[in-house]
PDB file of N, CA and C in Angstrom:
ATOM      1  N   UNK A   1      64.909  92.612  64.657  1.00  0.00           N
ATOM      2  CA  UNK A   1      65.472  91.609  63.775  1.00  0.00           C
ATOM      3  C   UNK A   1      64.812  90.261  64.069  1.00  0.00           C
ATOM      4  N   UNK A   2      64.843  89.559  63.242  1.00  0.00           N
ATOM      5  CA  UNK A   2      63.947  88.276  63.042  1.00  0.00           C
ATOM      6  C   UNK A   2      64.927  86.976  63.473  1.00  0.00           C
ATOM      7  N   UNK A   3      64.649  86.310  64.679  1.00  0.00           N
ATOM      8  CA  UNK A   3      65.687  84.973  64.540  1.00  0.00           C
ATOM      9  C   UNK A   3      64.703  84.045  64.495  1.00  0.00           C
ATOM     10  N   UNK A   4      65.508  82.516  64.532  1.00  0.00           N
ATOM     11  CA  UNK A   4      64.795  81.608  64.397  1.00  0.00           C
ATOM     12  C   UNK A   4      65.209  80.683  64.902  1.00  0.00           C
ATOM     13  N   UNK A   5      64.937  79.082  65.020  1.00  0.00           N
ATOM     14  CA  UNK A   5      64.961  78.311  65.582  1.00  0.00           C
ATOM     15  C   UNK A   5      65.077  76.828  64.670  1.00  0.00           C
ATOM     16  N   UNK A   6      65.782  75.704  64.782  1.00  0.00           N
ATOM     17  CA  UNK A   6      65.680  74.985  63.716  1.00  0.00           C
ATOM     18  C   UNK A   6      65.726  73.252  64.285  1.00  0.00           C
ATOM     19  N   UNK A   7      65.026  72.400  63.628  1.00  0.00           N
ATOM     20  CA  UNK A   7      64.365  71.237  64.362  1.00  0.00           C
ATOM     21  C   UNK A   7      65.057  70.593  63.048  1.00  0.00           C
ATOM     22  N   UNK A   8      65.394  69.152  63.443  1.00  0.00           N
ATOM     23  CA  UNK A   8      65.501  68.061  62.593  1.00  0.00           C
ATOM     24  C   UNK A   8      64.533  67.348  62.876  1.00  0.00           C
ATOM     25  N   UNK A   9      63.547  66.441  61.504  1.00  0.00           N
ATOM     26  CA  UNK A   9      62.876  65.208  61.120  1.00  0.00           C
ATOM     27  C   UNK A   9      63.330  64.403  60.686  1.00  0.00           C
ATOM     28  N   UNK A  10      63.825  62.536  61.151  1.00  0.00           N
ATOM     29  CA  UNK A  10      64.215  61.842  60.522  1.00  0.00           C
ATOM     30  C   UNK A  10      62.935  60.633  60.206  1.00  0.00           C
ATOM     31  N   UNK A  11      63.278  60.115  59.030  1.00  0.00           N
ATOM     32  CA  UNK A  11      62.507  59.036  58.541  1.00  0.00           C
ATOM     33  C   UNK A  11      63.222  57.772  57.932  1.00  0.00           C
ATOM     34  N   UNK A  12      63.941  57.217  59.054  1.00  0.00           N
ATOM     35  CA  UNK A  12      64.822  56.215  58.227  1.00  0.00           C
ATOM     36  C   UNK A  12      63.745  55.334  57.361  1.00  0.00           C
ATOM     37  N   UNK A  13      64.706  54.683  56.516  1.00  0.00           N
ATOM     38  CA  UNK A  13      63.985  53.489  55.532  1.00  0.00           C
ATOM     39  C   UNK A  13      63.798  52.169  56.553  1.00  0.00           C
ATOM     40  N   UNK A  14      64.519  52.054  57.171  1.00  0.00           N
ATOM     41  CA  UNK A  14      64.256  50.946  57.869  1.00  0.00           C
ATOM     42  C   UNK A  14      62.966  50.999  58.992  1.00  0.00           C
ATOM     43  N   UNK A  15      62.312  51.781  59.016  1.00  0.00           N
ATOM     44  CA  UNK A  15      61.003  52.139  59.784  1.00  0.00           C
ATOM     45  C   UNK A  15      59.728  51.516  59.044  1.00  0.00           C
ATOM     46  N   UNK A  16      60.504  51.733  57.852  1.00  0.00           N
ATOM     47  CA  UNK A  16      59.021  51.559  56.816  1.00  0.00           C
ATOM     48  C   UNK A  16      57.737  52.594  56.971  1.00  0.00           C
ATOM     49  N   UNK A  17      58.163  53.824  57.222  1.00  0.00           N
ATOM     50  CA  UNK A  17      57.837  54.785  57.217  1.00  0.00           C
ATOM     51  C   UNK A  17      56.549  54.906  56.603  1.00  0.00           C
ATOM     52  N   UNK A  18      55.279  55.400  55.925  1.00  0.00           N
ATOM     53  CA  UNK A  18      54.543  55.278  55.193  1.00  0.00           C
ATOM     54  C   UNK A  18      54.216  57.093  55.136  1.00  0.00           C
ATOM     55  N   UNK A  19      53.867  57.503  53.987  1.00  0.00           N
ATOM     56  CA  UNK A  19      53.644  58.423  53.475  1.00  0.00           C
ATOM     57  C   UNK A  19      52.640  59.310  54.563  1.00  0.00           C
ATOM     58  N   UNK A  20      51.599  58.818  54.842  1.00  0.00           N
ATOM     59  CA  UNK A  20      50.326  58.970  55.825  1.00  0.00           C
ATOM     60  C   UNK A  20      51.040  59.219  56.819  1.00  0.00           C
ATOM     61  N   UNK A  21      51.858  58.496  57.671  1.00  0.00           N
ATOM     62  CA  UNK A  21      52.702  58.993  58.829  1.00  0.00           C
ATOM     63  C   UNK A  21      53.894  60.513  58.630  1.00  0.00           C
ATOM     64  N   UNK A  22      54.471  59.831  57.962  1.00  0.00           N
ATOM     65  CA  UNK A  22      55.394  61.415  57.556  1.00  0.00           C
ATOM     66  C   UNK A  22      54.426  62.684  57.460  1.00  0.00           C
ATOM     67  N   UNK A  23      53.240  62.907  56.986  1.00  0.00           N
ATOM     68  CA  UNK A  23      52.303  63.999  56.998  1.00  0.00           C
ATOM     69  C   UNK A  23      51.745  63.812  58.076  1.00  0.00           C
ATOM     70  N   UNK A  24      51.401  63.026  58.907  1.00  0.00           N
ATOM     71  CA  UNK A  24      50.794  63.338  60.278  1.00  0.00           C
ATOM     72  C   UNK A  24      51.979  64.397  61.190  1.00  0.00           C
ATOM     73  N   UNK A  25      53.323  63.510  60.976  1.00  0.00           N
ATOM     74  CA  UNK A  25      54.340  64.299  61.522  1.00  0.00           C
ATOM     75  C   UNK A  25      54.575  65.661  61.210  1.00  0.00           C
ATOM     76  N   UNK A  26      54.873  65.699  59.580  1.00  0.00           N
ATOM     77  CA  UNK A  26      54.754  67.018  59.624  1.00  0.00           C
ATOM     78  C   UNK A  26      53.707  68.400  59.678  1.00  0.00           C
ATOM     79  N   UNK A  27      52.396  67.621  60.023  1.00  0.00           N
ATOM     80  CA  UNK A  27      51.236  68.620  60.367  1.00  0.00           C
ATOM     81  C   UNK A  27      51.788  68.653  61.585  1.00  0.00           C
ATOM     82  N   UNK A  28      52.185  67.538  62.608  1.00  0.00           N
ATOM     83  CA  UNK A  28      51.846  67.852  63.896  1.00  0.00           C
ATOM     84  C   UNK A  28      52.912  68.908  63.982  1.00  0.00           C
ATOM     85  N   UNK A  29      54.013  69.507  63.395  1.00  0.00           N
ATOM     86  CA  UNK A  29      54.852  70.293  63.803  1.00  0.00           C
ATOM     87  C   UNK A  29      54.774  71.630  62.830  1.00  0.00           C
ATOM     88  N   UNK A  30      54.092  71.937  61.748  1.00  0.00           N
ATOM     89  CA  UNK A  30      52.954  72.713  61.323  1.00  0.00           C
ATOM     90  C   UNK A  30      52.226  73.228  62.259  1.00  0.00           C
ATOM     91  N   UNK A  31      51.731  72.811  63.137  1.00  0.00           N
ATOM     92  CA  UNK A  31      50.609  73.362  64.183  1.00  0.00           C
ATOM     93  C   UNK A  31      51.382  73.700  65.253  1.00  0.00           C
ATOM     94  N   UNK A  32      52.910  73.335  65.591  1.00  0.00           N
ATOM     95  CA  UNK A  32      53.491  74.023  66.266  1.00  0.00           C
ATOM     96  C   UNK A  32      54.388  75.751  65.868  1.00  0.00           C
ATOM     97  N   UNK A  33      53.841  75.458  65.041  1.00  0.00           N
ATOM     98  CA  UNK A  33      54.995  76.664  64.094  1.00  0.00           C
ATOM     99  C   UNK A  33      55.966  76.204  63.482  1.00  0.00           C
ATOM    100  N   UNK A  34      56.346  75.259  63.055  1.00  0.00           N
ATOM    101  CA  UNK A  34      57.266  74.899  62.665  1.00  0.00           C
ATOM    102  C   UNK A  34      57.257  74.845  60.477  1.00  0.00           C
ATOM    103  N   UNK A  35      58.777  75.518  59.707  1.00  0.00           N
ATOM    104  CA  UNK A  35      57.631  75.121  58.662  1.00  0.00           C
ATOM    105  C   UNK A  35      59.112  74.298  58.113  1.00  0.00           C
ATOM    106  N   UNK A  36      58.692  73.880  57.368  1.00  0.00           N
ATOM    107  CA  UNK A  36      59.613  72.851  56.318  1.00  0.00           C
ATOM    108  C   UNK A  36      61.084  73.780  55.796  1.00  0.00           C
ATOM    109  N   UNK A  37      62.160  73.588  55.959  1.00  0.00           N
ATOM    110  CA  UNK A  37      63.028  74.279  54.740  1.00  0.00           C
ATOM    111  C   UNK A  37      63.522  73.467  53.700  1.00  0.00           C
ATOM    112  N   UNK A  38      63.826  72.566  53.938  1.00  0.00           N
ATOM    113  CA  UNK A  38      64.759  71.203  53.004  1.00  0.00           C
ATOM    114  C   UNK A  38      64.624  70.127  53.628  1.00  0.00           C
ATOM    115  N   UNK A  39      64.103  68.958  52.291  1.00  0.00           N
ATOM    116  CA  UNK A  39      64.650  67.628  52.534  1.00  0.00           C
ATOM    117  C   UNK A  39      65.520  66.642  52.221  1.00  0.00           C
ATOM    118  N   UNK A  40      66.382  66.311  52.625  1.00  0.00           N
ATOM    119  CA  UNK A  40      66.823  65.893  52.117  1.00  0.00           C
ATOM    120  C   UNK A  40      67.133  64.126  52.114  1.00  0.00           C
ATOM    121  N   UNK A  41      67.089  63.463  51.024  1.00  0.00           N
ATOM    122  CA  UNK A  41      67.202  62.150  50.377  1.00  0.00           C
ATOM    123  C   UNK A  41      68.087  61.255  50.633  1.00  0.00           C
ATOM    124  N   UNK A  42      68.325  60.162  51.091  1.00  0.00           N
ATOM    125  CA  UNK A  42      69.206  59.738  50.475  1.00  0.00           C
ATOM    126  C   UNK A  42      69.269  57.886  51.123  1.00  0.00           C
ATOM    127  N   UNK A  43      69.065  57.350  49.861  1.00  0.00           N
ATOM    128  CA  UNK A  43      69.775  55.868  49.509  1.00  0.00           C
ATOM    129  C   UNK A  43      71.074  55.067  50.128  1.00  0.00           C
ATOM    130  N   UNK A  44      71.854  55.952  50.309  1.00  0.00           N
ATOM    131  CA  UNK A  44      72.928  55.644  50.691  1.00  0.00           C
ATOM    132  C   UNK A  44      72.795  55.273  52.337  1.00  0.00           C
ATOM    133  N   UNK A  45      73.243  53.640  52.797  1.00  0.00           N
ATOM    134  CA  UNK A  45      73.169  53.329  53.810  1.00  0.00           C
ATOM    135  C   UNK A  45      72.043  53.306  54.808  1.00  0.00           C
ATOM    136  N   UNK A  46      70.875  53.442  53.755  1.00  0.00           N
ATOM    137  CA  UNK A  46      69.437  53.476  54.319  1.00  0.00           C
ATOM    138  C   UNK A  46      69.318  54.250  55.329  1.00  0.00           C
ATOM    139  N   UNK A  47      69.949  55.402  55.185  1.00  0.00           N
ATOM    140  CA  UNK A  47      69.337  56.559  55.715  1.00  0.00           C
ATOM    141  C   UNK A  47      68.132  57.051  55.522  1.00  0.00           C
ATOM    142  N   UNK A  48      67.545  57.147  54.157  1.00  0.00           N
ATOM    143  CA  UNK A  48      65.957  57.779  54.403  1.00  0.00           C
ATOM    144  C   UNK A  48      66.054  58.801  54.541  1.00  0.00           C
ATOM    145  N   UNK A  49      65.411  59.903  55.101  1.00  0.00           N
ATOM    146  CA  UNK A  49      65.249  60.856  54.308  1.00  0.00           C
ATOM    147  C   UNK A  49      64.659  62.093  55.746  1.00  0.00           C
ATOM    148  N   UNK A  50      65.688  63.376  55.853  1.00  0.00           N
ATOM    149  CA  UNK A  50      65.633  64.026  57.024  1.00  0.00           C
ATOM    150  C   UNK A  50      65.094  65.226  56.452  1.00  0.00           C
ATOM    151  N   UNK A  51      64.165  65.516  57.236  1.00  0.00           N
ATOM    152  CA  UNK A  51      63.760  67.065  56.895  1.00  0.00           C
ATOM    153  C   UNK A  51      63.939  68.105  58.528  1.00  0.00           C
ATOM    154  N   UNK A  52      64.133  68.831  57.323  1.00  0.00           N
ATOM    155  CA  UNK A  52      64.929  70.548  58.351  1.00  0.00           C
ATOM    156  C   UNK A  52      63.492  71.850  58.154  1.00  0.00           C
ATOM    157  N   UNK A  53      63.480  71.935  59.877  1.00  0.00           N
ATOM    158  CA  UNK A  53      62.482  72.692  59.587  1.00  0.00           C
ATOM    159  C   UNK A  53      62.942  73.997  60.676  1.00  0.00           C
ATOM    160  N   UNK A  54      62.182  75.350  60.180  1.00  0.00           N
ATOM    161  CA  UNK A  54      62.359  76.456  61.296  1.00  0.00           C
ATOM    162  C   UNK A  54      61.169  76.912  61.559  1.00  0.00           C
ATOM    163  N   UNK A  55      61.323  77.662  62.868  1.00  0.00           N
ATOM    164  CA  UNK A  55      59.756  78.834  63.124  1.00  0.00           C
ATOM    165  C   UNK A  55      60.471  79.809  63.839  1.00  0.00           C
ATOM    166  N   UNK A  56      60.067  80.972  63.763  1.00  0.00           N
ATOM    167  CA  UNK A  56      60.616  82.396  64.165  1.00  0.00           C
ATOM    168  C   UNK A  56      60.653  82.363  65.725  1.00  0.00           C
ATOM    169  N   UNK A  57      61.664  82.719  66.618  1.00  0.00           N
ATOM    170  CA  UNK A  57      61.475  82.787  67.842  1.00  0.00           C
ATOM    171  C   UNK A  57      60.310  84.292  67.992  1.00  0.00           C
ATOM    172  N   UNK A  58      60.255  84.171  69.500  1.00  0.00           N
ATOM    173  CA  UNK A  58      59.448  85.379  69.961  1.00  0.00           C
ATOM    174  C   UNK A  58      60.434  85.869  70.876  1.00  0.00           C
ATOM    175  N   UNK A  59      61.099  87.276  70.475  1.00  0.00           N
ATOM    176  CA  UNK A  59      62.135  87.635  71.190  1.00  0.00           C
ATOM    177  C   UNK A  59      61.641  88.689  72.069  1.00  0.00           C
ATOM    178  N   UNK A  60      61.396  88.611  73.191  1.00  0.00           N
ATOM    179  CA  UNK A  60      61.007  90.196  74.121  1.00  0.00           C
ATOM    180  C   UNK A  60      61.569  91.476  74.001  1.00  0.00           C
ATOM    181  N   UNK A  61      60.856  92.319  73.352  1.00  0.00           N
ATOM    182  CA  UNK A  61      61.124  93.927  72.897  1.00  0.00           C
ATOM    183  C   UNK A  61      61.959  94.207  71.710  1.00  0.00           C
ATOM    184  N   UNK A  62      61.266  93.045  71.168  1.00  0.00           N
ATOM    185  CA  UNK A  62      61.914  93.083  69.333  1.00  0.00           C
ATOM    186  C   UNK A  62      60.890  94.051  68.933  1.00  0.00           C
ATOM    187  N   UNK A  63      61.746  95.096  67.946  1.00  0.00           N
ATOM    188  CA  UNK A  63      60.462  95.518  66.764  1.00  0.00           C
ATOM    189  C   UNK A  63      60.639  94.914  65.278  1.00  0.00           C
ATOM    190  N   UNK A  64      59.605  95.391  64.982  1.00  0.00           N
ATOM    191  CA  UNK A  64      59.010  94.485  63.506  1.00  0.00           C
ATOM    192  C   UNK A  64      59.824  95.705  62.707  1.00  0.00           C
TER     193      UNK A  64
END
């Protein structure tokens, strides 16, 4: 059986975040295994905008 593992990305607005950075970030965790599931938005209270990501654990004497 397949498990997984799950990471939060935050990008508040108040960082001033820039587009170029958010993709550096999310390559750099791309190259860890990591892949994107949802982002989510939001305006409210200048939160900015969190992305949820997973990558499959490696479980010892799992079969496929």
């Amino acid at each position: 059986m397949k498990t997984f593992e799950y990471d939060l990305l935050s990008f508040p607005m108040t960082r001033k975040t820039s587009l170029a950075d958010m993709q550096a970030s999310l390559n750099a965790k791309g190259a860890e295994g990591w892949e994107v599931v949802s982002i989510s938005s939001s305006e409210f209270a200048n939160v900015g905008h969190t992305v949820f990501l997973k990558r499959e654990t490696t479980t010892v004497g799992a079969t496929a």
